[in-house]
N, C-alpha and C. Protein backbone atom coordinates (compact mmCIF):
# COMPACT_ATOMS: atom_id res chain seq x y z
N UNK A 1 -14.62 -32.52 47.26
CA UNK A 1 -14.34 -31.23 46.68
C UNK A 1 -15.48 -30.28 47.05
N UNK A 2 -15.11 -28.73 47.65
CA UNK A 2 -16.17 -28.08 47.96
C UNK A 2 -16.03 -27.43 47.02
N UNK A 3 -17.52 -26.61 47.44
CA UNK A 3 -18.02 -25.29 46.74
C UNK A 3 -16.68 -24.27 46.29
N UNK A 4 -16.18 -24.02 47.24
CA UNK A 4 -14.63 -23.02 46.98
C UNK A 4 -13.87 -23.72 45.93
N UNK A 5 -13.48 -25.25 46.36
CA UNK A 5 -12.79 -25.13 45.52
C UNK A 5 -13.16 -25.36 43.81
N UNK A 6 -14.34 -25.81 43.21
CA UNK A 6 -14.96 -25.47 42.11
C UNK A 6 -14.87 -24.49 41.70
N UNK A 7 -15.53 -23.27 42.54
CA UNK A 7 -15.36 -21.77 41.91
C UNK A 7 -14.27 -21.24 41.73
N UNK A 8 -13.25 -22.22 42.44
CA UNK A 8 -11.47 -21.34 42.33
C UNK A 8 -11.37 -21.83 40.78
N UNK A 9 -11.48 -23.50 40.59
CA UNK A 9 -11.34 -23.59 39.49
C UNK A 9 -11.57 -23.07 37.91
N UNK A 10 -13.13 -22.74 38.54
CA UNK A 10 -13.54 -21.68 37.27
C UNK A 10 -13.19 -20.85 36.78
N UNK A 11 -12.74 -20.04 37.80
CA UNK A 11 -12.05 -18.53 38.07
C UNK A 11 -10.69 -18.64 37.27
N UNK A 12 -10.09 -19.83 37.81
CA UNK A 12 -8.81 -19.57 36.71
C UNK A 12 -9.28 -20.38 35.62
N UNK A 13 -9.76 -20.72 35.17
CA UNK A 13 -10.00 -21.59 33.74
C UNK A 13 -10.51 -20.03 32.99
N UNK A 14 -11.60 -19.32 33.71
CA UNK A 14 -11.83 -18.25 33.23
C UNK A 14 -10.81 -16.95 33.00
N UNK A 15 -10.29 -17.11 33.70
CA UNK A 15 -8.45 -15.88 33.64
C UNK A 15 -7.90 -16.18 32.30
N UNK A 16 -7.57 -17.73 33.01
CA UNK A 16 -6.31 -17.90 31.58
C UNK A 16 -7.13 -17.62 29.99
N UNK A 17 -8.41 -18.08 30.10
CA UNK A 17 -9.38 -17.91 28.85
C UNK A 17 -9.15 -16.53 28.40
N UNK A 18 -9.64 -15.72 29.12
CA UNK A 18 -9.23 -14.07 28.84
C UNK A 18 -7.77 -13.96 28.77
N UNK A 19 -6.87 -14.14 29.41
CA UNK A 19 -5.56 -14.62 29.03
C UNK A 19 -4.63 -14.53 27.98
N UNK A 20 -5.36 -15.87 27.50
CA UNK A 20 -4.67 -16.51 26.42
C UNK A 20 -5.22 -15.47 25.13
N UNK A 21 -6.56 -15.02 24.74
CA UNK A 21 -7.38 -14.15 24.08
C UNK A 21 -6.66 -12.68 23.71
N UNK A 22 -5.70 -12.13 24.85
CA UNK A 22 -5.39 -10.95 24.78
C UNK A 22 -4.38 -11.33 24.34
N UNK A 23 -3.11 -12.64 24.47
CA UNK A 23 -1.60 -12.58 24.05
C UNK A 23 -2.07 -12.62 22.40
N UNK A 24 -2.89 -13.38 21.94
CA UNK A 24 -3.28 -14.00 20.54
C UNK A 24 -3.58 -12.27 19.77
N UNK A 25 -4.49 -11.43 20.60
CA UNK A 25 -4.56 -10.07 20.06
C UNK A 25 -3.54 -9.74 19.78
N UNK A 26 -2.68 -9.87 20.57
CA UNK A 26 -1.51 -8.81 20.58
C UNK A 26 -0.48 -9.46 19.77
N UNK A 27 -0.48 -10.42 19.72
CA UNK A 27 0.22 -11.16 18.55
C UNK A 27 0.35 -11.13 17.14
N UNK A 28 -1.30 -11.08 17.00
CA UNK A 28 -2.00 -10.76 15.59
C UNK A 28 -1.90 -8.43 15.47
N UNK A 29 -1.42 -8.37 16.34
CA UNK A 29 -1.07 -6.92 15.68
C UNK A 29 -0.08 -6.58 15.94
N UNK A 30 0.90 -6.81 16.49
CA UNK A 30 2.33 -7.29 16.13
C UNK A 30 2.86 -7.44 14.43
N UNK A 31 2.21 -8.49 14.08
CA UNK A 31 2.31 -9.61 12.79
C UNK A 31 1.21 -8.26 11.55
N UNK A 32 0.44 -7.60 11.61
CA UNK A 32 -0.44 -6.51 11.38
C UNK A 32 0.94 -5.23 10.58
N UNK A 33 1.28 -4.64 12.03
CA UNK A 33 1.67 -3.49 12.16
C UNK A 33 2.94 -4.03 10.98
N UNK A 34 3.99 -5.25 11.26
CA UNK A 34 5.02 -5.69 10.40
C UNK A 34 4.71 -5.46 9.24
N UNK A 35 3.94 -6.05 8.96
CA UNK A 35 3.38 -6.38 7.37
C UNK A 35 2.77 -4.69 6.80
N UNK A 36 2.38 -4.03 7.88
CA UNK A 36 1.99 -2.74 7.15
C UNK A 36 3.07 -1.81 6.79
N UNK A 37 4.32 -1.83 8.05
CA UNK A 37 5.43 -1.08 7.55
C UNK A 37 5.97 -1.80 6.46
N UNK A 38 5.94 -3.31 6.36
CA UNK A 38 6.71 -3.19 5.11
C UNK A 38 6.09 -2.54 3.81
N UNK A 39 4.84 -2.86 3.77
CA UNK A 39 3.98 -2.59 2.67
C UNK A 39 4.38 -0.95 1.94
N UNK A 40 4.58 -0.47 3.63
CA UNK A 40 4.93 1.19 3.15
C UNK A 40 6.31 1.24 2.63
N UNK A 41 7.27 0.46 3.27
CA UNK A 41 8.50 -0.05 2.48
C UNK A 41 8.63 -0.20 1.21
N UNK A 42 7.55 -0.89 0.50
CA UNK A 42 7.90 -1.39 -0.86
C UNK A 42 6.86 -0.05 -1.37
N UNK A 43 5.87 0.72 -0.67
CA UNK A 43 5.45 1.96 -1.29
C UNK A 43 6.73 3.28 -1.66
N UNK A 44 7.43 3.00 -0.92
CA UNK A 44 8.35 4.13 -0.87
C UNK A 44 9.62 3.83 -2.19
N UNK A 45 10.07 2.45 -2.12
CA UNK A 45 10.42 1.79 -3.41
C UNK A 45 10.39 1.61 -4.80
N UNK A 46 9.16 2.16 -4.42
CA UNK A 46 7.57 1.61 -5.50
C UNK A 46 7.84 3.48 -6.25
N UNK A 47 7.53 4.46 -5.38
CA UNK A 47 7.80 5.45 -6.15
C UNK A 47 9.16 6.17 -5.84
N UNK A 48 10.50 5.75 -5.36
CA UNK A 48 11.21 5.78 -5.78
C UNK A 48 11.76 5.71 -7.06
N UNK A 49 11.30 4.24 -7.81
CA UNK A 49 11.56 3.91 -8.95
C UNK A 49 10.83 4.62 -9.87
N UNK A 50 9.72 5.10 -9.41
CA UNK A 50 9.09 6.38 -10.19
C UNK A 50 9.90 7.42 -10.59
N UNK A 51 10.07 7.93 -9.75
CA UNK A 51 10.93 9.25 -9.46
C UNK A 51 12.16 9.35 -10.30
N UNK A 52 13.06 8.70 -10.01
CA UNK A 52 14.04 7.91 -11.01
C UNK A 52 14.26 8.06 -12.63
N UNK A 53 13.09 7.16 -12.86
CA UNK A 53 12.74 6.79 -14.29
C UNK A 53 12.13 7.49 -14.53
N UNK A 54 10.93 8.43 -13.94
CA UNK A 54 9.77 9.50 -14.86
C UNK A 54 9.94 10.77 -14.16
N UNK A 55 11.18 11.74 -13.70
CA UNK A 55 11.63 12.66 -13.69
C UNK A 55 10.80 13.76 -15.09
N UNK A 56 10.65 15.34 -14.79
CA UNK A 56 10.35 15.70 -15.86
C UNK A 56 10.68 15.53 -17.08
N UNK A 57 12.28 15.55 -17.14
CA UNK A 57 13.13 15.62 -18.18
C UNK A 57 13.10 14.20 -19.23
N UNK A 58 12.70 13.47 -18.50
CA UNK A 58 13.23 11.86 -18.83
C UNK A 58 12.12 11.94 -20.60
N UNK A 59 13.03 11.00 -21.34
CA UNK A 59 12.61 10.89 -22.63
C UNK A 59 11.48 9.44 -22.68
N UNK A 60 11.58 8.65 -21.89
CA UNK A 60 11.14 7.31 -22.29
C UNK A 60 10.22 7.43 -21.13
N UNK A 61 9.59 8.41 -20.42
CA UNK A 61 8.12 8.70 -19.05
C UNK A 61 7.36 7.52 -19.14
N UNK A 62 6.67 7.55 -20.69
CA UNK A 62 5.55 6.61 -20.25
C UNK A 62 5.94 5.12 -20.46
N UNK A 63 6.81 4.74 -21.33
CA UNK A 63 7.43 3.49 -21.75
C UNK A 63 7.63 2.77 -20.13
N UNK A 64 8.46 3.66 -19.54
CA UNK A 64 9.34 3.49 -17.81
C UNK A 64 8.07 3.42 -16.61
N UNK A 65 7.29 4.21 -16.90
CA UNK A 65 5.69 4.05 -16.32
C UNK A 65 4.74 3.11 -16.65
N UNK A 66 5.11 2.49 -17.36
CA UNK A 66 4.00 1.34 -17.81
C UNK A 66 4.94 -0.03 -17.04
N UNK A 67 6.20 0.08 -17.62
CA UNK A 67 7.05 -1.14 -17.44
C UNK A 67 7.27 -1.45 -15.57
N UNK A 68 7.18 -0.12 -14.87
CA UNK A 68 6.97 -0.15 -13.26
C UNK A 68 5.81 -0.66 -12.90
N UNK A 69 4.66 0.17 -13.28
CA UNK A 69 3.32 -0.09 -12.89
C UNK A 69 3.40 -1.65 -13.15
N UNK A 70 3.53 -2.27 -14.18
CA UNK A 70 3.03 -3.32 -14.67
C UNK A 70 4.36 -4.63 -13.26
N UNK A 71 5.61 -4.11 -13.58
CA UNK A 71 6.37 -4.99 -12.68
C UNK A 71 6.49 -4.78 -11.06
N UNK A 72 6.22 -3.84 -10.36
CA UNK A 72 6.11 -3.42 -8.67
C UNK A 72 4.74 -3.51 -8.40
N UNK A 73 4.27 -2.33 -9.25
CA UNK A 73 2.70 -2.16 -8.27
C UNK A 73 1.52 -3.54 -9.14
N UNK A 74 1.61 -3.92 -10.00
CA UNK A 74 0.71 -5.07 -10.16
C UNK A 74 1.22 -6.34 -9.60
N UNK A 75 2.53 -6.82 -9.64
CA UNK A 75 2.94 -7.87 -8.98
C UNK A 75 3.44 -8.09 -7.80
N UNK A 76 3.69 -7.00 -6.94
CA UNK A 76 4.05 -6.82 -5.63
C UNK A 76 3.15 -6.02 -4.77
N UNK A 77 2.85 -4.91 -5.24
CA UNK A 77 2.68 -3.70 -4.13
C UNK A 77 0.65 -3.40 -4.03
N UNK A 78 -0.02 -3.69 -5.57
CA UNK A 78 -1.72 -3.78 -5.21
C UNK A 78 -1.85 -4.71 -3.92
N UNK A 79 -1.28 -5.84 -3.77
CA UNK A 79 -1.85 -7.10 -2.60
C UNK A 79 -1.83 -6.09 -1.65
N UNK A 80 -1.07 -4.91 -0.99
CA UNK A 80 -1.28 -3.94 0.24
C UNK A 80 -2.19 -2.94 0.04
N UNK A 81 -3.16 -2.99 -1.33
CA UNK A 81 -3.82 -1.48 -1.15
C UNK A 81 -4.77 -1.56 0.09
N UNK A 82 -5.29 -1.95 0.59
CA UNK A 82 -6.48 -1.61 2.09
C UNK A 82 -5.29 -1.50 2.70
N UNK A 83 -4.41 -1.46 2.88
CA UNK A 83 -2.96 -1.11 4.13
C UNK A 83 -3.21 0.15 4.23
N UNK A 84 -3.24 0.52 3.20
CA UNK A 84 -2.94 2.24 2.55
C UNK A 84 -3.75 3.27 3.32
N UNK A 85 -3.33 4.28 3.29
CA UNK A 85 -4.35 5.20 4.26
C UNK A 85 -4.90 6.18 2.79
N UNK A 86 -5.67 6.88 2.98
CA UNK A 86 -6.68 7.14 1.85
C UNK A 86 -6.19 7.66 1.01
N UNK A 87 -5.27 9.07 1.14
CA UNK A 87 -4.50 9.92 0.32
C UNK A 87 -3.60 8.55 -0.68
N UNK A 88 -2.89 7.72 -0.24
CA UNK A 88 -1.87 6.74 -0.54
C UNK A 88 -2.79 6.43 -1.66
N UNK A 89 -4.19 5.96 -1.39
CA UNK A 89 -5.12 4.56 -2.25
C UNK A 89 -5.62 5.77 -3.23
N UNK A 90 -5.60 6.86 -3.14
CA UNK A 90 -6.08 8.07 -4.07
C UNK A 90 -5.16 8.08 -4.89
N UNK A 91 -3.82 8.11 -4.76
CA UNK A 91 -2.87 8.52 -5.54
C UNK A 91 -2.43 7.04 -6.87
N UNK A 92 -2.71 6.19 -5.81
CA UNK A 92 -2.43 4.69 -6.48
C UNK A 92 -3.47 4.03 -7.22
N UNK A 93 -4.97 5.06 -6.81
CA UNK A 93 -5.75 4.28 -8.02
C UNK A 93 -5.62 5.33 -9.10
N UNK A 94 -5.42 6.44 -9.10
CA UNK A 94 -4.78 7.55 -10.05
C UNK A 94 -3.55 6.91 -11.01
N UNK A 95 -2.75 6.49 -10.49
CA UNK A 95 -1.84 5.63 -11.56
C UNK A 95 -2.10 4.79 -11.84
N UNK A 96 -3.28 3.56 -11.36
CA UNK A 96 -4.11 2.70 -11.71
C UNK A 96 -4.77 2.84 -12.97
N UNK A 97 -5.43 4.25 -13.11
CA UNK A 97 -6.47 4.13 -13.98
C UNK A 97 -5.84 4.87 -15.34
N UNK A 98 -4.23 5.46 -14.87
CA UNK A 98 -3.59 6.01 -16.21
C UNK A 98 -2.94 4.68 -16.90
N UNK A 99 -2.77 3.82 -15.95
CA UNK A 99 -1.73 2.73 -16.50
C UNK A 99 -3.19 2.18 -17.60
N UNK A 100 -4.30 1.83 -16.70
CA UNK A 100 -4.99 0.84 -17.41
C UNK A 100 -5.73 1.66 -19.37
N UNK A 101 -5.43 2.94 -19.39
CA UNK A 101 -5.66 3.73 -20.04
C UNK A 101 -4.45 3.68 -21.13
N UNK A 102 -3.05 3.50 -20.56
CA UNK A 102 -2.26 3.68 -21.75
C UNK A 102 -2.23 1.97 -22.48
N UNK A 103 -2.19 1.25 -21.36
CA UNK A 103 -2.23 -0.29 -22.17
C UNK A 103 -2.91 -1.10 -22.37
N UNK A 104 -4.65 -0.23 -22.58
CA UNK A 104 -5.56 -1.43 -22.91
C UNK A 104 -6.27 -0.49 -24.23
N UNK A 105 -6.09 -1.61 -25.58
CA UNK A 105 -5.78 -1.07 -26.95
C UNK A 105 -7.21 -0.06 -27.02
N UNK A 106 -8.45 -0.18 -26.30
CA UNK A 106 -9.77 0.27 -26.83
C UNK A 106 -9.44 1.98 -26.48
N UNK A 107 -8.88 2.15 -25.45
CA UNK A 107 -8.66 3.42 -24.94
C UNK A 107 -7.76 4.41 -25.49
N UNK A 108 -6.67 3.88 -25.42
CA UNK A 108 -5.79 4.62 -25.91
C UNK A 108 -5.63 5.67 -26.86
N UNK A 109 -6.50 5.64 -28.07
CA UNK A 109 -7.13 6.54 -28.43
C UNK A 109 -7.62 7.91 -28.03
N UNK A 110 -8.57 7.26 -26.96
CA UNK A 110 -9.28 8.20 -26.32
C UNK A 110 -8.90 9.02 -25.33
N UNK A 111 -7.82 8.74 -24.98
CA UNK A 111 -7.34 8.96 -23.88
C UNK A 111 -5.90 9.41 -24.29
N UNK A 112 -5.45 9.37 -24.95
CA UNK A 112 -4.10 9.98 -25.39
C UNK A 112 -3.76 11.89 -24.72
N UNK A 113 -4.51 12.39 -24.59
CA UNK A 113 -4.77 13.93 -24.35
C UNK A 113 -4.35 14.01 -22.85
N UNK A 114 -5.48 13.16 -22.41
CA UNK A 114 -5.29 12.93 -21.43
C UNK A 114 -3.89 12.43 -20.55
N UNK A 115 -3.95 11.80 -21.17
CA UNK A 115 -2.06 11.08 -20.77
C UNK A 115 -1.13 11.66 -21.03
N UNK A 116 -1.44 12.63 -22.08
CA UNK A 116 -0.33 13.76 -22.35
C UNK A 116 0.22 14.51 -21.07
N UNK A 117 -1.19 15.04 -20.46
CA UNK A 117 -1.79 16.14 -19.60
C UNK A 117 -0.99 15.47 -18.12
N UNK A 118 -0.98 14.37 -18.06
CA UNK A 118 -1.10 13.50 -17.10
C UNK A 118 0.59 13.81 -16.99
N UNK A 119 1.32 13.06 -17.51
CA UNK A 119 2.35 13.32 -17.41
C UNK A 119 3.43 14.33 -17.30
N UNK A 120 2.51 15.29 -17.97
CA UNK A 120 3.08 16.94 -18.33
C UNK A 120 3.11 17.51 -16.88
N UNK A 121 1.74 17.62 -16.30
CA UNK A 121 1.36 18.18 -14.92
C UNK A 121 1.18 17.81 -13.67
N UNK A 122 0.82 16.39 -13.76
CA UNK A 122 0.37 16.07 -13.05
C UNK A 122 1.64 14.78 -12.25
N UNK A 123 2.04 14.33 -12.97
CA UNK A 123 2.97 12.70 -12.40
C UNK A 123 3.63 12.97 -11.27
N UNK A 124 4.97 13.62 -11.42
CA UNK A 124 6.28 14.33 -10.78
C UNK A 124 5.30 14.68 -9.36
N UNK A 125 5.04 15.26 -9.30
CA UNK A 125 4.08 16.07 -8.04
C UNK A 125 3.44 15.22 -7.33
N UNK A 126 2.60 13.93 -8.26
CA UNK A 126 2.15 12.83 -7.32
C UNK A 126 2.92 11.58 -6.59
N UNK A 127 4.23 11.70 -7.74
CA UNK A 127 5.36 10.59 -7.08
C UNK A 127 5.63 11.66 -5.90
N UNK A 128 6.40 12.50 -5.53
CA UNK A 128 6.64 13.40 -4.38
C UNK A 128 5.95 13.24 -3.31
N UNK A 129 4.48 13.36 -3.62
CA UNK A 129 3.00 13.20 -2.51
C UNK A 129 3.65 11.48 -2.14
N UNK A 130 3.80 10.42 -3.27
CA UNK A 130 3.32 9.66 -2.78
C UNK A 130 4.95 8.84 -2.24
N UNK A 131 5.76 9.71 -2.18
CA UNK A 131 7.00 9.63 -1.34
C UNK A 131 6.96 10.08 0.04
N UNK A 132 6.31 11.20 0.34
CA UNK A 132 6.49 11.73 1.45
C UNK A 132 5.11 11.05 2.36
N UNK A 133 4.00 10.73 1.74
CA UNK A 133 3.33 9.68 2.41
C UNK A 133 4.00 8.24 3.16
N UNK A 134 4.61 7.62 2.45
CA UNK A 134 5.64 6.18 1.95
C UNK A 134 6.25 6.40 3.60
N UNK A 135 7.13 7.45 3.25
CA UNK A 135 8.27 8.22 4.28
C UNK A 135 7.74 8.04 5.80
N UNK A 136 6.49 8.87 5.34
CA UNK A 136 5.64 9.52 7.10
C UNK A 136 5.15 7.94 7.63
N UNK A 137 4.59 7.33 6.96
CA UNK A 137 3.69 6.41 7.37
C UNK A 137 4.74 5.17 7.69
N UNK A 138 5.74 4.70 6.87
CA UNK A 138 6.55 3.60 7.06
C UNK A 138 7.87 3.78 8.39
N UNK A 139 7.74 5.40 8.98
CA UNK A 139 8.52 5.08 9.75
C UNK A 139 8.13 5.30 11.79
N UNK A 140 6.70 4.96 11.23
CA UNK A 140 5.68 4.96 12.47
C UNK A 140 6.26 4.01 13.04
């Protein structure tokens, strides 16, 4: 065996190495990109069922807002927050920190004004934001 043919050998042991390295990239963001549209899938779902149930008009807002938060976005939809692009993780720790405000007994109190305010002005407008985010981003 000569010199040539050693270095041929290397050469492709070294190819396929780089090779094999780039299909595995591209594989792993393939499997990435899936998992992120769905994520925006079940975001768009996620405040759908918002929208729905905590409409201005609606009589039972926060009852229907606690019972979502607590069944979509704590048991399904937090495992994607780093998916999220920033506006998305703004809006979702915003209902994060109203949810954890209406149903943890020390607060509630304190925070009642607040949640008033919250719902009065502020909800409706952020389900919308966080629809048309859902929308833009899940159909990349």
């Amino acid at each position: 065996m000569g010199i040539i043919d050693i270095a041929s050998n290397i050469f492709h042991l070294i190819r396929d190495f780089f090779n094999n390295r780039a299909k595995l990239a591209l594989e792993k963001l393939k499997i990435y990109g899936k998992d992120k549209r769905e994520a925006y899938k079940m975001l768009f779902a996620f405040a759908q069922k918002l929208e729905d149930r905590c409409f201005p008009l609606a009589e039972r807002k926060q009852n229907d807002f606690i019972s979502i938060m607590s069944n979509y976005y704590k048991d399904k939809l937090e495992r994607y927050y780093l998916d999220f692009d920033p506006k998305t993780k703004k809006i979702l720790k915003e209902f994060n920190e109203m949810y954890i405000c209406m149903t943890a007994p020390d607060l509630i109190p304190e925070t009642e004004d607040g949640v008033k305010a919250f719902f009065e002005d502020n909800l409706f407008s952020l389900i919308s934001e966080l629809k048309k985010l859902a929308n833009k981003r899940g159909t990349v």
